[in-house]
Protein backbone atom coordinates (compact mmCIF):
# COMPACT_ATOMS: atom_id res chain seq x y z
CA UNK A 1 -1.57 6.95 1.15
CA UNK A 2 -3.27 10.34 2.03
CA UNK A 3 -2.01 13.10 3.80
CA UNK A 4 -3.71 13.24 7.36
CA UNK A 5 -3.92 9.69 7.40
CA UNK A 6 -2.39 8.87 10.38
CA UNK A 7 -4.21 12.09 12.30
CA UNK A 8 -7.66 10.46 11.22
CA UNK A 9 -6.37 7.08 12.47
CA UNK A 10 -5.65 8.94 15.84
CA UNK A 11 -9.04 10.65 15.87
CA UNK A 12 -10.21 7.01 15.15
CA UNK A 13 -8.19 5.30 18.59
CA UNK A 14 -9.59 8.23 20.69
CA UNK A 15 -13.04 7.57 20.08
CA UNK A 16 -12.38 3.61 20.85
CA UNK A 17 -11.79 2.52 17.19
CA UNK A 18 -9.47 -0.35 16.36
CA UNK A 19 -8.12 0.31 12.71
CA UNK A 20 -7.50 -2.63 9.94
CA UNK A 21 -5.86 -1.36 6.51
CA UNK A 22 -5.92 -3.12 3.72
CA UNK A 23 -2.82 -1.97 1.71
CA UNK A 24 -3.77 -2.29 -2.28
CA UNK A 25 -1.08 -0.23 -3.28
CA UNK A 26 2.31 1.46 -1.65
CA UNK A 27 2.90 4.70 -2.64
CA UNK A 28 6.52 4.54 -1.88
CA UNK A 29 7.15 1.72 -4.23
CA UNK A 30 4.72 2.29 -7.07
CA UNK A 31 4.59 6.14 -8.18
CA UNK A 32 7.65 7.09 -5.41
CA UNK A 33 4.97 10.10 -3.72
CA UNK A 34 6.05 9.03 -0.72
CA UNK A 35 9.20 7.60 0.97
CA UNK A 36 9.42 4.38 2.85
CA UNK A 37 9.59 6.50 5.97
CA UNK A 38 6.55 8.38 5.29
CA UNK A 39 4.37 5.88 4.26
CA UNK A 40 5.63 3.25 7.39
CA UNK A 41 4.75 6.42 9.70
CA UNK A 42 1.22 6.45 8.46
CA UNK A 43 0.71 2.66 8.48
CA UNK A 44 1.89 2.20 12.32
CA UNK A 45 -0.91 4.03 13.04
CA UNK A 46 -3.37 1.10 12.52
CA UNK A 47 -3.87 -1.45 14.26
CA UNK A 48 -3.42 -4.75 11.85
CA UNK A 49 -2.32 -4.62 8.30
CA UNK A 50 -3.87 -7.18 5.63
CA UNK A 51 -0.40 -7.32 2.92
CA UNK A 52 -0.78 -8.53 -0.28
CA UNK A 53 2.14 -11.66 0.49
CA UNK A 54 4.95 -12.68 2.49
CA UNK A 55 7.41 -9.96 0.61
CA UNK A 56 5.40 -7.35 0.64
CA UNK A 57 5.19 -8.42 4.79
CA UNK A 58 9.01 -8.90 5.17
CA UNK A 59 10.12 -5.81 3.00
CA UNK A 60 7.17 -3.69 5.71
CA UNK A 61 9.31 -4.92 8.66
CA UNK A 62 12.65 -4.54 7.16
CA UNK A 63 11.84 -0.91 7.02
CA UNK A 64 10.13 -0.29 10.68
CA UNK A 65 6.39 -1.12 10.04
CA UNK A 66 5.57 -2.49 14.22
CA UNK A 67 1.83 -3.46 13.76
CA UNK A 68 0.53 -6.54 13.29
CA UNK A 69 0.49 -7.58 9.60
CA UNK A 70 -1.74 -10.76 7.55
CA UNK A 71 -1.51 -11.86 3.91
CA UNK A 72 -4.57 -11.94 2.30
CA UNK A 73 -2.59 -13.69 -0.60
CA UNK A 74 -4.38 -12.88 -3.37
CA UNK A 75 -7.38 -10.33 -4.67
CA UNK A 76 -10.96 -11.42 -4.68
CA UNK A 77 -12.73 -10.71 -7.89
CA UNK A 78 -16.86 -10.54 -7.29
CA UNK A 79 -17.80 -10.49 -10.08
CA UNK A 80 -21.01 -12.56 -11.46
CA UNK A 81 -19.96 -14.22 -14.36
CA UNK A 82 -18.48 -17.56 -14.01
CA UNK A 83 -15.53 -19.00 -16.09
CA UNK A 84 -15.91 -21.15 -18.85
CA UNK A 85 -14.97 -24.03 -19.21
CA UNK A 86 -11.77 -24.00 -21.72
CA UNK A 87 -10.13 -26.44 -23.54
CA UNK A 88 -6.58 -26.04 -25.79
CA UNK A 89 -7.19 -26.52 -29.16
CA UNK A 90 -3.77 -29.06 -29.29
CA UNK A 91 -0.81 -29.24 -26.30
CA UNK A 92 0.78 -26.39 -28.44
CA UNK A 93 -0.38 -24.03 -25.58
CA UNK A 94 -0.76 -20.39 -26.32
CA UNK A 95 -0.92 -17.12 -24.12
CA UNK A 96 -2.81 -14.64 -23.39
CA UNK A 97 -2.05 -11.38 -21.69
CA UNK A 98 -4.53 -8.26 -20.26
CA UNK A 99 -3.19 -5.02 -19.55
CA UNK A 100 -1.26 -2.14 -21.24
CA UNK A 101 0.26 -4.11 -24.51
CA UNK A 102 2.10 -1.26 -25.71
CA UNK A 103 5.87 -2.22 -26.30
CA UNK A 104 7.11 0.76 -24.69
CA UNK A 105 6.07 -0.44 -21.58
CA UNK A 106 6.17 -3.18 -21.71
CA UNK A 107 9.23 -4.79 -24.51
CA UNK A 108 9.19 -8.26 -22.86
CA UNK A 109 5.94 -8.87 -25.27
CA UNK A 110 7.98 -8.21 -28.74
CA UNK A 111 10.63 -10.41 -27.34
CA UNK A 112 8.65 -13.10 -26.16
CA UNK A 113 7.26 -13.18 -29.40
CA UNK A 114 10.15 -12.94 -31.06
CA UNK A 115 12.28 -16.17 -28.90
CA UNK A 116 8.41 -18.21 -29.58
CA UNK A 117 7.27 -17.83 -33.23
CA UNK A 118 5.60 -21.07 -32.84
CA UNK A 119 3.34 -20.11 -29.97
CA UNK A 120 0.16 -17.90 -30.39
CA UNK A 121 -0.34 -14.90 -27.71
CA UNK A 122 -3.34 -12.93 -27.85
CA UNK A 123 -3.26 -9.39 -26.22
CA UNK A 124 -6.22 -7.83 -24.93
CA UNK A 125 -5.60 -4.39 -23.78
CA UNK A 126 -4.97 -0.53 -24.26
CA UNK A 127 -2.39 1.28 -26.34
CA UNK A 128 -1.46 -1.58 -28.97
CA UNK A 129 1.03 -0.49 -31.50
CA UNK A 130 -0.97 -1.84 -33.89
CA UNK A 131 1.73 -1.48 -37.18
CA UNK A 132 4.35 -3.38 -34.42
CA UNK A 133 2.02 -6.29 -33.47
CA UNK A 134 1.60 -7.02 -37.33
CA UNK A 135 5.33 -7.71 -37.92
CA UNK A 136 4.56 -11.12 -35.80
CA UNK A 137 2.20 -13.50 -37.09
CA UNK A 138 1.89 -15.06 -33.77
CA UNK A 139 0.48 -12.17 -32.10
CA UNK A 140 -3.01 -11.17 -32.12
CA UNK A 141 -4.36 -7.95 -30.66
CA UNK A 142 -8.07 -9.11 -29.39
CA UNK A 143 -9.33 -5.28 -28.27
CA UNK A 144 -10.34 -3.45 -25.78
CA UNK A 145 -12.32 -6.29 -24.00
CA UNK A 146 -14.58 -6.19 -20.81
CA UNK A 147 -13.45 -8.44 -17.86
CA UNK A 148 -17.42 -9.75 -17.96
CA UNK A 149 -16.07 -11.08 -21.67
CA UNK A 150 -12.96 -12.35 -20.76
CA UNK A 151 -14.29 -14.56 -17.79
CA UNK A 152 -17.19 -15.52 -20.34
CA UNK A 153 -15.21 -16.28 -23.34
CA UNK A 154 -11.20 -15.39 -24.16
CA UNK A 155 -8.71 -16.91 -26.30
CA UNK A 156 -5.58 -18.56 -24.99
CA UNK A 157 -4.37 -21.29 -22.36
CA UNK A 158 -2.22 -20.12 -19.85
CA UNK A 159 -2.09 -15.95 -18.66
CA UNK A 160 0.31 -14.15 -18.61
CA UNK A 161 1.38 -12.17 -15.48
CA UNK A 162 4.63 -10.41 -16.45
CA UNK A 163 5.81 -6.95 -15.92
CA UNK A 164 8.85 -4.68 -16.43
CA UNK A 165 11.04 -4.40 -19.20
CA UNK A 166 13.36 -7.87 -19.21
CA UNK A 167 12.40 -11.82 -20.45
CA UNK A 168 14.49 -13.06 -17.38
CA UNK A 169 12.98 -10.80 -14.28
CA UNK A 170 10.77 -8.33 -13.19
CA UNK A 171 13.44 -5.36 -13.98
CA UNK A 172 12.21 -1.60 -14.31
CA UNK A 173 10.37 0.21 -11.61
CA UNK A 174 7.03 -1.31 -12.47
CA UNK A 175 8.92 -5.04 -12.19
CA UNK A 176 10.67 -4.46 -9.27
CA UNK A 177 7.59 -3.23 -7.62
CA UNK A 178 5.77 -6.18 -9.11
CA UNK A 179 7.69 -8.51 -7.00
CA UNK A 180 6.08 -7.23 -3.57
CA UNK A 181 2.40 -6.87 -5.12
CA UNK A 182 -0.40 -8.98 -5.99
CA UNK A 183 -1.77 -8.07 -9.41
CA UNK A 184 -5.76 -7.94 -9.80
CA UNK A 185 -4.65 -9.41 -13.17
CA UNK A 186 -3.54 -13.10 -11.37
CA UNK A 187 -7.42 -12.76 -10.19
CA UNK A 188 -8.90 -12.63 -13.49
CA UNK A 189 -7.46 -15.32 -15.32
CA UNK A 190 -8.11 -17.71 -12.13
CA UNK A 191 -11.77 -16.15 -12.36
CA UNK A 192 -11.18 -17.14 -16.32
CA UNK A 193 -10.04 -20.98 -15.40
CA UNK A 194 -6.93 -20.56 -16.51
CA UNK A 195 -3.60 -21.46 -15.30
CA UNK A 196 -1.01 -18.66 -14.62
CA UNK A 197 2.67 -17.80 -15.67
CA UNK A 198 4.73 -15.73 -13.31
CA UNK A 199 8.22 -14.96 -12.47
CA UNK A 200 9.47 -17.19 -9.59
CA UNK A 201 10.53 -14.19 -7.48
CA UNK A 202 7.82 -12.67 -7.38
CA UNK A 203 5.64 -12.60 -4.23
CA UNK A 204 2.49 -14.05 -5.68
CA UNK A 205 4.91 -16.94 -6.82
CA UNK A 206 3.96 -18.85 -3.67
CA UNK A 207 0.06 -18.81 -4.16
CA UNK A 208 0.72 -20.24 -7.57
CA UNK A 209 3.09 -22.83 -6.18
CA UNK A 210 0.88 -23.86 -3.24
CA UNK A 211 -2.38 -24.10 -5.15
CA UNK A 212 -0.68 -25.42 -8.51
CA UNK A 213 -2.51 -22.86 -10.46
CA UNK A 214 0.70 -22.71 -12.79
CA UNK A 215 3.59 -22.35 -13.77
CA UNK A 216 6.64 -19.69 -12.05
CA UNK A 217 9.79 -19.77 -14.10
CA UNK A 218 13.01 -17.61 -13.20
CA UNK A 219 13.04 -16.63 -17.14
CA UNK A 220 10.65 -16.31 -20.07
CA UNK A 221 14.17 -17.43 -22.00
CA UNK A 222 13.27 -20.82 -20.29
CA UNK A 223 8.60 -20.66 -21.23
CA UNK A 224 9.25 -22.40 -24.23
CA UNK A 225 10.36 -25.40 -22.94
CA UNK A 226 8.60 -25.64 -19.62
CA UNK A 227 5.02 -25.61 -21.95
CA UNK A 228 6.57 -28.50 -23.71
CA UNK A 229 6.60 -30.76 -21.04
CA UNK A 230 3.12 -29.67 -19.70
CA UNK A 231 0.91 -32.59 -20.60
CA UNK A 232 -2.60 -33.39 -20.64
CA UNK A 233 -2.50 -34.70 -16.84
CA UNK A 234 -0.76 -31.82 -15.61
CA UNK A 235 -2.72 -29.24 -17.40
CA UNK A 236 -6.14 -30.72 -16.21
CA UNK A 237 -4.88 -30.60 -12.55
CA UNK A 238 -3.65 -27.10 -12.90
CA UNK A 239 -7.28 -25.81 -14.61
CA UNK A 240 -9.00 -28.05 -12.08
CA UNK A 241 -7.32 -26.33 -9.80
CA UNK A 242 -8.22 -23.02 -11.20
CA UNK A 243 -11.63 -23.78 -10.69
CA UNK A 244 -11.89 -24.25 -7.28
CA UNK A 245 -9.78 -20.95 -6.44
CA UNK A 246 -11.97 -19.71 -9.10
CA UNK A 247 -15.27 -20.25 -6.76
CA UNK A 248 -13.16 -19.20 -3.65
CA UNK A 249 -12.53 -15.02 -5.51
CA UNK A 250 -15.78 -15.07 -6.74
CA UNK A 251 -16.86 -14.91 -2.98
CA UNK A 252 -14.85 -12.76 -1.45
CA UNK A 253 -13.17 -15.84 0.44
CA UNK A 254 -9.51 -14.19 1.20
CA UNK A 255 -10.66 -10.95 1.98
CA UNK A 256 -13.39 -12.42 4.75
CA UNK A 257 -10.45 -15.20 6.20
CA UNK A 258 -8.08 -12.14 6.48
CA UNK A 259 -10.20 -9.80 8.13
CA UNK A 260 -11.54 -12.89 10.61
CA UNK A 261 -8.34 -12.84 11.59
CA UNK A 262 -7.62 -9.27 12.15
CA UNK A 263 -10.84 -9.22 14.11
CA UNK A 264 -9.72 -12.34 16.19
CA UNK A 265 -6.06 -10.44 16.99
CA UNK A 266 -7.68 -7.45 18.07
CA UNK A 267 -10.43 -9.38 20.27
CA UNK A 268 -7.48 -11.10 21.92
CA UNK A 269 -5.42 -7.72 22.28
């Protein structure tokens, strides 16, 4: 959050404004540019907050945010392409994970790989190590791959939203922070059809759970198993699912029903 933020916001109120922020990212918690008490300062100057889920909400109040504050859950993605429609080749599910792939960022991937030599998982994504992904036959590095391609056309069953440097948490500064955010990446593989993996404590963890779009799991220690008891009714419920949260980001729905109610607060105010 900019410097002079909260000054604007008070030029704002004196000219009759009302001010809704939608956080996308805390400074305090992802790069540390700010501390909690800086950033808090500069977000009590709005008037309603849309937070990404109930943790990031809770951890907000815990450390003196006053305004009023609505999930918006999860992250549209309008984008024009629709999903296809996506099948598994046999109930030996595989993976597939966007992002950074690079095992210094993120080691959980060489692990996982290592604890399932069984299960395919197909990386699409920046700084591969390519000599490192070769050394396991059941990962495949897909490219550098537009999201427009992905929704259209990707290989894998389930994504993968996993961060930090452990198989049984989100540990590390990026995982820790992970647990109070909602990645863009959930977004995309709902916009893809697909069902999602996440850590159970994490804060998107309760989207998955209430929509059953897929699976949350305390450890990847424990993925192995939980795939092998997916079966063909429960993984046609979950996609199903999928694709009517799919149609839901493709419009924008969150983001309107979150700022309808912001609007409605601050009519009643």
């Amino acid at each position: 959050m900019k410097i002079g933020f909260d000054r604007i916001c008070k030029k704002a109120h004196q000219r009759g404004a009302k001010i809704i922020c939608l956080i996308h990212d805390l400074s305090s918690f992802r790069n540390k540019s700010l501390t909690p008490d800086e950033e808090i300062k500069r977000l009590n100057a709005t008037d309603v907050l849309l937070t990404h889920n109930h943790m990031m909400r809770q951890w907000l109040s815990e450390h003196g945010c006053k305004v009023k504050m609505i999930d918006y859950e999860i992250m549209d993605y309008i984008h024009g392409e629709s999903g296809a429609p996506h099948e598994p080749v046999d109930r030996n599910y595989s993976l597939y994970y966007v992002g950074n792939v690079s095992f210094k960022t993120h080691p959980y991937l060489r692990k996982l790989a290592e604890i399932m030599p069984d299960r395919d998982i197909y990386l699409y994504g920046t700084h591969p190590e390519l000599e490192e992904i070769a050394k396991y036959p059941n990962l495949h590095y897909m490219g550098i791959v537009s999201d427009r391609q992905i929704i259209k056309s990707h290989m894998g069953d389930f994504g993968l939203s996993w961060y930090g440097e452990s198989l049984d948490s989100g540990e590390g500064r990026i995982g820790e922070y992970m647990a109070y955010n909602n990645p863009h990446k959930v977004s995309l593989y709902l916009r893809c059809n697909s069902p999602v993996i996440v850590w159970s404590g994490a804060g998107r963890a309760e989207f998955i759970n209430k929509e059953k779009v897929g699976i949350t799991i305390d450890s990847l220690t424990t993925l192995d198993d939980r795939l092998k008891e997916v079966d063909d009714k429960e993984y046609r419920l979950l996609t199903d699912n999928a694709r009517k949260i799919n149609a839901k980001l493709k419009s924008g729905y969150y983001l309107d029903k979150a700022l309808s109610q912001a609007i409605d607060h601050l009519n009643k105010s």
